[in-house]
Structure formats: C-alpha cells, structure tokens
N, C-alpha and C. Protein backbone atom coordinates (compact mmCIF):
# COMPACT_ATOMS: atom_id res chain seq x y z
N UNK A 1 20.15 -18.31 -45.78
CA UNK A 1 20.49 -17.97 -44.42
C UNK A 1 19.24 -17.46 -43.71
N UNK A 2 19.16 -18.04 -43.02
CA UNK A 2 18.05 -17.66 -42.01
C UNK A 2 18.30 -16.45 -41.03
N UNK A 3 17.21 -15.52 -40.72
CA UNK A 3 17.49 -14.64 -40.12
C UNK A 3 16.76 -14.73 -38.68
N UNK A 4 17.87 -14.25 -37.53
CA UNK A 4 17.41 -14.92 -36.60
C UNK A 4 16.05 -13.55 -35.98
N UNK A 5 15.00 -14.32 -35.07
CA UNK A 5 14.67 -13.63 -34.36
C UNK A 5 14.80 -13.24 -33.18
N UNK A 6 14.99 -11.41 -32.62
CA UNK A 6 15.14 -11.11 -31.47
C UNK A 6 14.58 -11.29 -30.48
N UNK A 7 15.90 -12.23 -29.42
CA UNK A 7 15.25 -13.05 -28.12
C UNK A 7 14.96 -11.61 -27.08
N UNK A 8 13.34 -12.27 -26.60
CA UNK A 8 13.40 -11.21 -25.24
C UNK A 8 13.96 -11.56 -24.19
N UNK A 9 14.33 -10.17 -23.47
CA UNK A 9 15.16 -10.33 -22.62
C UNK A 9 14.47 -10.94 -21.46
N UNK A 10 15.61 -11.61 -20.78
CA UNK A 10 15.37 -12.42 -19.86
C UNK A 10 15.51 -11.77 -18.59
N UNK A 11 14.68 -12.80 -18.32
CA UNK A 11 14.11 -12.37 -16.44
C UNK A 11 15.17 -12.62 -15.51
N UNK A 12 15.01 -11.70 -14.51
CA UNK A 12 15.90 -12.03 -13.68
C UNK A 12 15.28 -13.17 -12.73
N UNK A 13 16.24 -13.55 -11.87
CA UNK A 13 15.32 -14.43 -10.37
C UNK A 13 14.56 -13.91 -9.88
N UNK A 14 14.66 -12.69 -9.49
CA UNK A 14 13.81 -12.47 -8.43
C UNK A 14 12.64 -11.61 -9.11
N UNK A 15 12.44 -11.22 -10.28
CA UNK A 15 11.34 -11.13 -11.20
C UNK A 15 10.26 -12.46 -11.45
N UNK A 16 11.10 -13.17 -11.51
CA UNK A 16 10.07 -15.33 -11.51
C UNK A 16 9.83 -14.90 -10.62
N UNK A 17 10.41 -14.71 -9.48
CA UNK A 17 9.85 -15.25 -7.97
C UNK A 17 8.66 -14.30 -7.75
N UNK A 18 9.11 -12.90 -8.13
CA UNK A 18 7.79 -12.18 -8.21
C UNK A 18 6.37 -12.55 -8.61
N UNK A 19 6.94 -12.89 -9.82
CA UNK A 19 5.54 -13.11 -10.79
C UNK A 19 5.39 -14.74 -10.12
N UNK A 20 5.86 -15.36 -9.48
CA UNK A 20 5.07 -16.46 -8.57
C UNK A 20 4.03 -16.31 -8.15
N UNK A 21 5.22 -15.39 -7.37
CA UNK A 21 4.49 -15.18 -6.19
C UNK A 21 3.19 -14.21 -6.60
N UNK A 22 3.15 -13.29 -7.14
CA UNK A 22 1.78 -12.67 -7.24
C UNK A 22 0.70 -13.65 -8.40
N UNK A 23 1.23 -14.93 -8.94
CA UNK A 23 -0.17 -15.58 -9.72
C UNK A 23 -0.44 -16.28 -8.38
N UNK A 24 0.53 -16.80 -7.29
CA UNK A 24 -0.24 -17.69 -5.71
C UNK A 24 -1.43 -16.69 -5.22
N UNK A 25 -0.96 -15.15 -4.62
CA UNK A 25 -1.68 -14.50 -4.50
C UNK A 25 -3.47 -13.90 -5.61
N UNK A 26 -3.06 -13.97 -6.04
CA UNK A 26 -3.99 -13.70 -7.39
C UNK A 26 -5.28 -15.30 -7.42
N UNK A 27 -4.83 -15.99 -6.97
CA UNK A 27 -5.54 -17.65 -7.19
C UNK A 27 -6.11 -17.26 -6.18
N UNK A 28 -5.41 -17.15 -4.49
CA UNK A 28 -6.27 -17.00 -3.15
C UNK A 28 -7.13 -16.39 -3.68
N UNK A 29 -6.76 -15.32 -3.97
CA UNK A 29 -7.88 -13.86 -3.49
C UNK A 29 -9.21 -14.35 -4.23
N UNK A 30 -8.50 -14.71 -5.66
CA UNK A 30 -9.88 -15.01 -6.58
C UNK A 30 -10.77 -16.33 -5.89
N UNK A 31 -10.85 -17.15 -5.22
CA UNK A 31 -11.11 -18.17 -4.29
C UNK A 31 -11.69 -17.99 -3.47
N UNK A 32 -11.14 -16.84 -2.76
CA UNK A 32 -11.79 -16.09 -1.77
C UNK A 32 -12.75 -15.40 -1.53
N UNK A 33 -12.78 -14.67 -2.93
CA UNK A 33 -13.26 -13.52 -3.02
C UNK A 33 -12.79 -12.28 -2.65
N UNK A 34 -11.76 -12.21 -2.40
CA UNK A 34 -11.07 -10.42 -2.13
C UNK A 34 -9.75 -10.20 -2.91
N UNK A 35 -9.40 -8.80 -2.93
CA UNK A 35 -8.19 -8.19 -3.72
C UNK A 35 -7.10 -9.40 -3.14
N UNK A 36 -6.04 -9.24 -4.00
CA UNK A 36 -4.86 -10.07 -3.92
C UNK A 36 -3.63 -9.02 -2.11
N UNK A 37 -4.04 -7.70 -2.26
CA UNK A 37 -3.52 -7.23 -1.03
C UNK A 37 -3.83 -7.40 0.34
N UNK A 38 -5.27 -7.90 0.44
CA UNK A 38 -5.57 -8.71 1.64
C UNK A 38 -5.41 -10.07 1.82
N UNK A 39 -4.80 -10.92 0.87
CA UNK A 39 -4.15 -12.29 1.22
C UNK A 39 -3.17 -12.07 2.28
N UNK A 40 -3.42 -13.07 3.40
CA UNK A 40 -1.81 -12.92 4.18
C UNK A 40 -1.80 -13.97 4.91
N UNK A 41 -0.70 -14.60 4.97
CA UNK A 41 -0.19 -16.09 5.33
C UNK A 41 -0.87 -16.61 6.71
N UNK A 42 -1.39 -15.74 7.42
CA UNK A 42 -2.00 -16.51 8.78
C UNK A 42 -3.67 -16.18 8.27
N UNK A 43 -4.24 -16.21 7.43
CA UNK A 43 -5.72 -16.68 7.22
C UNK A 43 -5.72 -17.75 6.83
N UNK A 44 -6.97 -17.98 7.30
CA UNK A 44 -7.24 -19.70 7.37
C UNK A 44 -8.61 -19.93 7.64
N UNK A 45 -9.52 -20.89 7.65
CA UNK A 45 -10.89 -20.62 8.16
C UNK A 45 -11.19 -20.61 8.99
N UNK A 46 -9.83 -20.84 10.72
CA UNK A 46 -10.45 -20.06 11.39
C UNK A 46 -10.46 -18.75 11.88
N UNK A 47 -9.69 -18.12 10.97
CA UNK A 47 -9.57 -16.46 11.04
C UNK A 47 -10.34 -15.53 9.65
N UNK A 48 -10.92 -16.69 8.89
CA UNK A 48 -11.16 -15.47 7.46
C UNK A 48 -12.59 -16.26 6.89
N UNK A 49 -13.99 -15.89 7.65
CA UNK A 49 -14.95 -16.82 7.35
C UNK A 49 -15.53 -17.10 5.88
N UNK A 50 -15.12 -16.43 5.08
CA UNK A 50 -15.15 -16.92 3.46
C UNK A 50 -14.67 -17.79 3.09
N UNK A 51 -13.97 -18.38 3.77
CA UNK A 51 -13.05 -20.05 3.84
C UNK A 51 -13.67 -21.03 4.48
N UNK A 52 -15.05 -21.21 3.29
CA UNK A 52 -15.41 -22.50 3.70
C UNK A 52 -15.08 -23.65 3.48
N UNK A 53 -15.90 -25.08 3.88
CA UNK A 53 -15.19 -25.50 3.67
C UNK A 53 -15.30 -25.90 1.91
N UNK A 54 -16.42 -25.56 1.04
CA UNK A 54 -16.35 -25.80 0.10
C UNK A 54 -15.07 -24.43 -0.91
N UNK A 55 -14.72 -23.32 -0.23
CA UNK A 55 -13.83 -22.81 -0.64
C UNK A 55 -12.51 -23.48 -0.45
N UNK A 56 -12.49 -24.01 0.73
CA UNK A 56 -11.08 -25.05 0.63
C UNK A 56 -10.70 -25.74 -0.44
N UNK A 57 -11.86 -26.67 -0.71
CA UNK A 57 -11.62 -27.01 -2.11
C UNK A 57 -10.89 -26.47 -3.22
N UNK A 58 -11.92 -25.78 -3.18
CA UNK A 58 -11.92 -24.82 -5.02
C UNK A 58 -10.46 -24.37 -4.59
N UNK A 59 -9.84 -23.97 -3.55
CA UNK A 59 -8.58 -22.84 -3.23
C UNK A 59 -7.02 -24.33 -3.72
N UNK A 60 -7.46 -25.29 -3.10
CA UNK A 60 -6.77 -26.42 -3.47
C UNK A 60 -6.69 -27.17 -4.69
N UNK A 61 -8.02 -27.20 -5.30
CA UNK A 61 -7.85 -27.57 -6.61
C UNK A 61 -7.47 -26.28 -7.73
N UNK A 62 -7.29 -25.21 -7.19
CA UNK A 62 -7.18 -23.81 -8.50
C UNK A 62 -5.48 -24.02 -8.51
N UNK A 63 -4.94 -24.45 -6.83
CA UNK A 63 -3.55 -24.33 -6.74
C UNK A 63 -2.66 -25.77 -7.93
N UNK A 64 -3.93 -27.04 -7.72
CA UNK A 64 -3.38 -27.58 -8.70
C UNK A 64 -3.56 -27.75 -9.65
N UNK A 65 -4.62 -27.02 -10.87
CA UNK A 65 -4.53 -26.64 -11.99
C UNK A 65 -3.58 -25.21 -11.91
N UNK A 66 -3.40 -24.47 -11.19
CA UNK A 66 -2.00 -23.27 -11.20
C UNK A 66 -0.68 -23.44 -11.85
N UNK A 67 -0.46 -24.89 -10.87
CA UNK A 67 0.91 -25.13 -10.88
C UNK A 67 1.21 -26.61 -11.30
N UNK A 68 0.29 -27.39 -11.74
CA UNK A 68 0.57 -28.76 -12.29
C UNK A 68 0.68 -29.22 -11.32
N UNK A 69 0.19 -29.27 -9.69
CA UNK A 69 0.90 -30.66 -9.37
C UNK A 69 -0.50 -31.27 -9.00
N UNK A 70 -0.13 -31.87 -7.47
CA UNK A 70 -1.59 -32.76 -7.02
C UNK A 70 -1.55 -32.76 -5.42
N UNK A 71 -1.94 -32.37 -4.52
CA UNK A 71 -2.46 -32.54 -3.43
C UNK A 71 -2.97 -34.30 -2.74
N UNK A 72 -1.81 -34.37 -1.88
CA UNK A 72 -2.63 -36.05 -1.37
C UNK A 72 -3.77 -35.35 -0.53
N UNK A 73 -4.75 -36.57 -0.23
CA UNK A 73 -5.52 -36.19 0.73
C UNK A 73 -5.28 -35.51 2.18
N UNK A 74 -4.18 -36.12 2.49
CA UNK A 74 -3.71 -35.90 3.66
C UNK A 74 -2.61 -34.67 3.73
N UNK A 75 -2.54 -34.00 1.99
CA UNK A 75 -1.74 -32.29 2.10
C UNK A 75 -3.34 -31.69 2.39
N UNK A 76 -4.55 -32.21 1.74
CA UNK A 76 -5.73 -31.02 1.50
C UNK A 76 -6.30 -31.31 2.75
N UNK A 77 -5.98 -31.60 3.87
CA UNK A 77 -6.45 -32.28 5.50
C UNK A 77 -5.84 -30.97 5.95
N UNK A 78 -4.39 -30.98 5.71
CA UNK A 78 -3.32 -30.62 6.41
C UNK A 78 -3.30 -28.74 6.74
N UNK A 79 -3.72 -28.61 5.11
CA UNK A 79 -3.95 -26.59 5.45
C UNK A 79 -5.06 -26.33 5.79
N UNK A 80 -4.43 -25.56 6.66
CA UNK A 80 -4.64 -24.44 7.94
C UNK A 80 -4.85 -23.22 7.42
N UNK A 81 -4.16 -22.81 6.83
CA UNK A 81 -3.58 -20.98 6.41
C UNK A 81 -2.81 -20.90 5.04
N UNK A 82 -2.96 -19.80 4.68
CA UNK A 82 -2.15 -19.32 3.61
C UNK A 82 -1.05 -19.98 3.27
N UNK A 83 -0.08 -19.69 4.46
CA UNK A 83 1.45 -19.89 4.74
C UNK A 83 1.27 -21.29 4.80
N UNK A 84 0.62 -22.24 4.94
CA UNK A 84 0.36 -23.62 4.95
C UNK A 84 0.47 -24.27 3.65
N UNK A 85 -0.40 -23.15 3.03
CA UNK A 85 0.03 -23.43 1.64
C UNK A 85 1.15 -23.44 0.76
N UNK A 86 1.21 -22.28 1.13
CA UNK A 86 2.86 -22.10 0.90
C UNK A 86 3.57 -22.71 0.72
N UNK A 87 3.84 -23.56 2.10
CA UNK A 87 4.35 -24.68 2.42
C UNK A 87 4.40 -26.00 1.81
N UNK A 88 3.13 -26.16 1.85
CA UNK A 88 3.03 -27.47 0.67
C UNK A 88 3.67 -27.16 -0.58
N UNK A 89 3.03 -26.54 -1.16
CA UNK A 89 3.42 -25.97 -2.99
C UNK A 89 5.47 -25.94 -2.74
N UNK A 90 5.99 -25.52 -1.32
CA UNK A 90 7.46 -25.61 -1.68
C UNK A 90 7.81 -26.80 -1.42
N UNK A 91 6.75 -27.73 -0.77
CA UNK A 91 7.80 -29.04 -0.67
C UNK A 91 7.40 -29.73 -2.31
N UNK A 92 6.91 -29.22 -2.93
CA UNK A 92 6.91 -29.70 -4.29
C UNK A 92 7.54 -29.18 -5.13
N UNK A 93 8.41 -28.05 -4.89
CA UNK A 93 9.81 -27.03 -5.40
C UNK A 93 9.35 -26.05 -5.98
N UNK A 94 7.70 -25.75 -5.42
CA UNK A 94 7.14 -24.45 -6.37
C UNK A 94 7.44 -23.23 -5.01
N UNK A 95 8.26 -22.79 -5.19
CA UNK A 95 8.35 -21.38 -4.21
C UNK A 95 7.59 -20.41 -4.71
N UNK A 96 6.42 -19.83 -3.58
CA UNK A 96 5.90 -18.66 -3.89
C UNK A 96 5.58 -18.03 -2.70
C-alpha cells in the first residue's frame, strides 16, 4: 500500500489572479527599469521615456517568454501603454 503524499493546499481565484497579476507587473518594471509599484496602465513611451523603442521589444518579448504565447506584428505595432498590454495578453485568456 502506498502511502499517499500531503496535497498543498489550494489556491483560491483570486490568489492566481494575484500572483498574475504581480509576475505582469514584476516583467514591466524589470524592462523598464523601476520597482513593480510604479507600473501603471497609462505609461507608454509617450508618457514614461525609458520606453524605448528598443525597450518595447525586450517588454514584448519577456511578456512572451512569461506567458507562452506570441505577439503578431501588428499586436507589437499596436501597444501604446501598460493597459494595452493588458489587453492583448487577455484577448489570449491570460488575465492580469
């Protein structure tokens, strides 16, 4: 007889959504260069000049080694801002 091992306890929803949401935050900032508490959904490069355009990049490709997916050309055209991002990553069902 095999003896089982004790499962850890499980997360709630809104604990995932947490910890999403703070590895999205945690990717910006590191991209950026600043703490994860000064990320906020209306920076963009033309409000936050550390967002160049070679940080665009790196901020787009960290999001898709993050989260497995892929960016068309025309999503990595498309952001603007934080919340842009956002945006994209949920039309791919990653809410953060």
């Amino acid at each position: 007889m095999a003896i089982s091992q004790p499962r850890p306890p499980e997360r709630s929803h809104a604990e995932s959504t947490a910890a999403v949401t703070a590895r999205f935050l945690a990717v910006v900032a590191e991209v950026l260069g600043l703490p994860a508490e000064g990320v906020n959904d209306d920076m963009g490069p033309a409000t936050f000049g550390q967002w160049t355009s070679l940080r665009h990049i790196q901020l787009v490709a960290a999001m898709e080694d993050a989260y497995g997916v892929h960016f068309s050309p025309r999503e990595v055209r498309s952001v603007r801002t934080v919340g842009g991002l956002r945006d994209i990553l949920g039309s791919k069902g990653i809410i953060v």
